[in-house]
C-alpha atoms as a PDB file:
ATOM      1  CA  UNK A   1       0.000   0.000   0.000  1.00  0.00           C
ATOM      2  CA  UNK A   2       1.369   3.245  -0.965  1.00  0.00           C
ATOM      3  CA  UNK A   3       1.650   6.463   1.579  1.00  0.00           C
ATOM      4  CA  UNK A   4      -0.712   8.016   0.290  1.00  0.00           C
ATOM      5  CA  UNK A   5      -3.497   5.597   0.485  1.00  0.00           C
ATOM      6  CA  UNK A   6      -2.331   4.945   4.163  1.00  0.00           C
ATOM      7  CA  UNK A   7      -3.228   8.088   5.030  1.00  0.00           C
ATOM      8  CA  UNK A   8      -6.941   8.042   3.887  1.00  0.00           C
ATOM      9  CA  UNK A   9      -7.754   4.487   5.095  1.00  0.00           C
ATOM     10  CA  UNK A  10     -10.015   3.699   7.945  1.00  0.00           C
ATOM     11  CA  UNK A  11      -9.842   0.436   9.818  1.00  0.00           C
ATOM     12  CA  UNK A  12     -10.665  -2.178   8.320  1.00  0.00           C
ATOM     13  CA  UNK A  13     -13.154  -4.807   9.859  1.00  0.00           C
ATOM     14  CA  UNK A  14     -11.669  -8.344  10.246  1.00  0.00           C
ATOM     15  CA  UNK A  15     -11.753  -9.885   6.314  1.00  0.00           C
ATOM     16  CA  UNK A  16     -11.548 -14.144   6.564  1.00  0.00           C
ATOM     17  CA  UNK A  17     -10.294 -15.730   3.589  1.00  0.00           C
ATOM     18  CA  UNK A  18      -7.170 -16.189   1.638  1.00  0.00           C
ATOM     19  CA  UNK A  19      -6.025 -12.463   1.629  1.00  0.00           C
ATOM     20  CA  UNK A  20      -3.229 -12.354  -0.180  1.00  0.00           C
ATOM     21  CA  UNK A  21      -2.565  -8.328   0.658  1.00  0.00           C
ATOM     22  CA  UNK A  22      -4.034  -5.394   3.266  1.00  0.00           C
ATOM     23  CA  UNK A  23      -6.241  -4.198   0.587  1.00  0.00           C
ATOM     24  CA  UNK A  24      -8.404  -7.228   0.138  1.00  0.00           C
ATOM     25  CA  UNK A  25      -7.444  -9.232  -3.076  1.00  0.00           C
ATOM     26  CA  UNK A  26      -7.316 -13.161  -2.350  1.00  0.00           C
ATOM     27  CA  UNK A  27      -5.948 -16.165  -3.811  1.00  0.00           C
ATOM     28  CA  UNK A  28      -8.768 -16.075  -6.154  1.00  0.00           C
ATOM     29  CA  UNK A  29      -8.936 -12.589  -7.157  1.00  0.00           C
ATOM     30  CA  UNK A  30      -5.679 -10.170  -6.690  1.00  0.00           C
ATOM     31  CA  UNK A  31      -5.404  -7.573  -9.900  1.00  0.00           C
ATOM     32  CA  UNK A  32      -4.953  -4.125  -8.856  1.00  0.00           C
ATOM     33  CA  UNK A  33      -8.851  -3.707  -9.620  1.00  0.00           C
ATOM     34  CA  UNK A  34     -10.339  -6.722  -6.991  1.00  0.00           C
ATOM     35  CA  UNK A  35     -10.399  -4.242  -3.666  1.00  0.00           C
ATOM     36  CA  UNK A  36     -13.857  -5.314  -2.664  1.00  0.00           C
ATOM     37  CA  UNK A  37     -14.719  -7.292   0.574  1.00  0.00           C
ATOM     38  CA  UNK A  38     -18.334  -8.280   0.589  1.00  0.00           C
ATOM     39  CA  UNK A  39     -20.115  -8.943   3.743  1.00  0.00           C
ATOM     40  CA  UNK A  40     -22.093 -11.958   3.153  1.00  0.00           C
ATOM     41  CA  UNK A  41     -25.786 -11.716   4.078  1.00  0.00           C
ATOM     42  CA  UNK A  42     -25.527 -15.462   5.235  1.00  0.00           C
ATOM     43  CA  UNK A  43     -23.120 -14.566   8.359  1.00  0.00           C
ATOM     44  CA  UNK A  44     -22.441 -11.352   8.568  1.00  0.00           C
ATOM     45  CA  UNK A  45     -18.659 -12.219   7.453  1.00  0.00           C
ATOM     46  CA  UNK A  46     -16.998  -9.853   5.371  1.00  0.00           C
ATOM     47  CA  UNK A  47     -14.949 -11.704   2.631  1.00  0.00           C
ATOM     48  CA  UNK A  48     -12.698 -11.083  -0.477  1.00  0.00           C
ATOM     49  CA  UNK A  49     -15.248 -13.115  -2.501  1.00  0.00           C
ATOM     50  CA  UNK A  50     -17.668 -15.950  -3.059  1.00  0.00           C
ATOM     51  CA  UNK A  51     -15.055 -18.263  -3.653  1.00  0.00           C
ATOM     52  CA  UNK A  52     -13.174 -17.543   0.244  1.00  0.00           C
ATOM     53  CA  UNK A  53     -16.591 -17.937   1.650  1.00  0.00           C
ATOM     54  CA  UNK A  54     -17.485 -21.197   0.009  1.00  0.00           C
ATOM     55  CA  UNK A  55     -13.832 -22.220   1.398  1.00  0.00           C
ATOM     56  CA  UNK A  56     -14.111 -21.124   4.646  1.00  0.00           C
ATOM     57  CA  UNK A  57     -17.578 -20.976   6.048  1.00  0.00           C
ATOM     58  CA  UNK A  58     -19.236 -24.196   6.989  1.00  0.00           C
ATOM     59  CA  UNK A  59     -22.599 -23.299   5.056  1.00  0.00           C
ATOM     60  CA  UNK A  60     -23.788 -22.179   1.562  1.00  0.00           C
ATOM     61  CA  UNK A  61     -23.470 -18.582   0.513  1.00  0.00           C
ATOM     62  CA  UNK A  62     -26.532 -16.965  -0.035  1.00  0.00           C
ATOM     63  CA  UNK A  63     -27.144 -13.402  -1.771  1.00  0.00           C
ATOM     64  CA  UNK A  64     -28.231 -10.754   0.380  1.00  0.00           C
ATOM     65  CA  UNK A  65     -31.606  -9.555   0.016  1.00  0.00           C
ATOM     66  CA  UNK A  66     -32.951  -5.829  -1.367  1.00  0.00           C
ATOM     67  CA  UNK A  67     -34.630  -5.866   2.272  1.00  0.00           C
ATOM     68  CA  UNK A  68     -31.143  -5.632   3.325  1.00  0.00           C
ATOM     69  CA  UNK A  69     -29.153  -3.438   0.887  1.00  0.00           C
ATOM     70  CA  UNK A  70     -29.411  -0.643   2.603  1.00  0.00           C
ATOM     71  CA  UNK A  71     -27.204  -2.495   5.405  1.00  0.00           C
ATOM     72  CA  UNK A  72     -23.398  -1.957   5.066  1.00  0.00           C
ATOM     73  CA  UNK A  73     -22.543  -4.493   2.537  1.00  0.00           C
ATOM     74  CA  UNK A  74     -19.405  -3.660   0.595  1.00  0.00           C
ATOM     75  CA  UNK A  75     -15.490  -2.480   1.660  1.00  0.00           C
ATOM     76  CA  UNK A  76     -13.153  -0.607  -0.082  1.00  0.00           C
ATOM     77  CA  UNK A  77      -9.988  -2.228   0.989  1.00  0.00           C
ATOM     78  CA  UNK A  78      -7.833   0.783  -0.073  1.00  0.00           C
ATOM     79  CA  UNK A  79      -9.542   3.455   2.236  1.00  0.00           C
ATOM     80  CA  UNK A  80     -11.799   1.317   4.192  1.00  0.00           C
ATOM     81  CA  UNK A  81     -15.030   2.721   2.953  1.00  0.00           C
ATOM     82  CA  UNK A  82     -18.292   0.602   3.945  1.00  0.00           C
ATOM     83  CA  UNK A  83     -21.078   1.040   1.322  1.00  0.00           C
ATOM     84  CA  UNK A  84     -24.263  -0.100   0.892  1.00  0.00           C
ATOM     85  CA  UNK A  85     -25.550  -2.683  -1.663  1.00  0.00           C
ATOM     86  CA  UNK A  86     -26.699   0.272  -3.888  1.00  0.00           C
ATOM     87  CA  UNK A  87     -23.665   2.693  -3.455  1.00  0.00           C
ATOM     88  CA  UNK A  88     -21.434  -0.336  -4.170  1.00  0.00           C
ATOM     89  CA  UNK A  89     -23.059  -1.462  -7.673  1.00  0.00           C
ATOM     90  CA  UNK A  90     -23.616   2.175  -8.749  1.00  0.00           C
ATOM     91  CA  UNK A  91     -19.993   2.489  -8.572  1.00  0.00           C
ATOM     92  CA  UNK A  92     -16.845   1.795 -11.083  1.00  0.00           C
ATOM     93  CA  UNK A  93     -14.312   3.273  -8.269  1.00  0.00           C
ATOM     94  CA  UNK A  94     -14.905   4.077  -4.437  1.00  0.00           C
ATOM     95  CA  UNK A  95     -16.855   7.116  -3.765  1.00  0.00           C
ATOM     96  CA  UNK A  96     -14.265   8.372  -0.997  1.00  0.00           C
ATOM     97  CA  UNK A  97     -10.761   7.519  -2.470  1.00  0.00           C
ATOM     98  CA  UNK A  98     -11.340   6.697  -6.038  1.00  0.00           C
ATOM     99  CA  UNK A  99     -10.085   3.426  -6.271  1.00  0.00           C
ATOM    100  CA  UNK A 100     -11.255   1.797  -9.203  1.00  0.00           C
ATOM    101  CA  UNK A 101     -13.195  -1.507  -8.753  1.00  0.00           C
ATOM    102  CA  UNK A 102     -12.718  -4.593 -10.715  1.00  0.00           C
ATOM    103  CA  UNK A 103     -15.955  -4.203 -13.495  1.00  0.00           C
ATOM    104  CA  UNK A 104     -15.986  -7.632 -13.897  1.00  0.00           C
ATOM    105  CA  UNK A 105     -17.515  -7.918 -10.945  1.00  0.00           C
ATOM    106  CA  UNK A 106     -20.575  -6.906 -12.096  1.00  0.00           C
ATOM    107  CA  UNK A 107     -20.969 -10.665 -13.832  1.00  0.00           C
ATOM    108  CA  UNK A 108     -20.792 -12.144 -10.240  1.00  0.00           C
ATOM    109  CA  UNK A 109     -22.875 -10.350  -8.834  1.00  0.00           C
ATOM    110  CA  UNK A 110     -25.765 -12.418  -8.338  1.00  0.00           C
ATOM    111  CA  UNK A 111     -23.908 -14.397  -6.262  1.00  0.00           C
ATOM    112  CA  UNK A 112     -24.014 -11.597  -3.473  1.00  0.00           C
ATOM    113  CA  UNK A 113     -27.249 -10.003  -4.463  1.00  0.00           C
ATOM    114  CA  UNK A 114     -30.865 -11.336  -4.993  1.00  0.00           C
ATOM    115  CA  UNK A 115     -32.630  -9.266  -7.532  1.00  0.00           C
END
């Protein structure tokens, strides 16, 4: 992480999975673009993606609910941002630092959100 991200980031909550950095990106997802943490409706866990939680939780994921999207549902793992389901898939790059977000996300997404 460079300086000047440092000084903009918040605390980050606890993230399980195979992190493979402090911003977020795992074993199965670590370009410069995959600095999302979801917080899986499921558990409340907040993880670098589907594929951590399926290999570390002992149940099945399942996607949040819109009952629940306005609950804090997605991190920024540059600045430590928490958004909500909508902030998170209106956005290409956090709304606080800028850091762009991985678009191919957006094919996943389903996974964390029922529609």
């Amino acid at each position: 992480m460079t300086e000047a991200r440092a000084s903009v980031r918040a605390p980050l909550p606890p993230v399980r999975g195979a992190t493979v950095d402090d911003e977020t990106r795992c074993v199965h997802w670590s370009s410069p673009l995959d600095v999302v943490a979801l917080r899986f409706w499921c558990c409340g866990v907040w993880y670098p993606c589907f594929e951590c939680h399926e290999d570390d939780a002992d149940h099945p994921a399942v996607p949040r609910p819109p009952s629940a999207w306005d609950e804090p549902s997605a991190l920024c793992g540059v600045c430590g941002h928490v958004m909500t389901t909508p902030e998170y898939r209106a956005s290409d790059a956090c709304p606080r630092c800028a850091a762009p977000f991985n678009p191919g996300c957006r094919t996943h997404a389903h996974l964390y959100f029922a529609d």
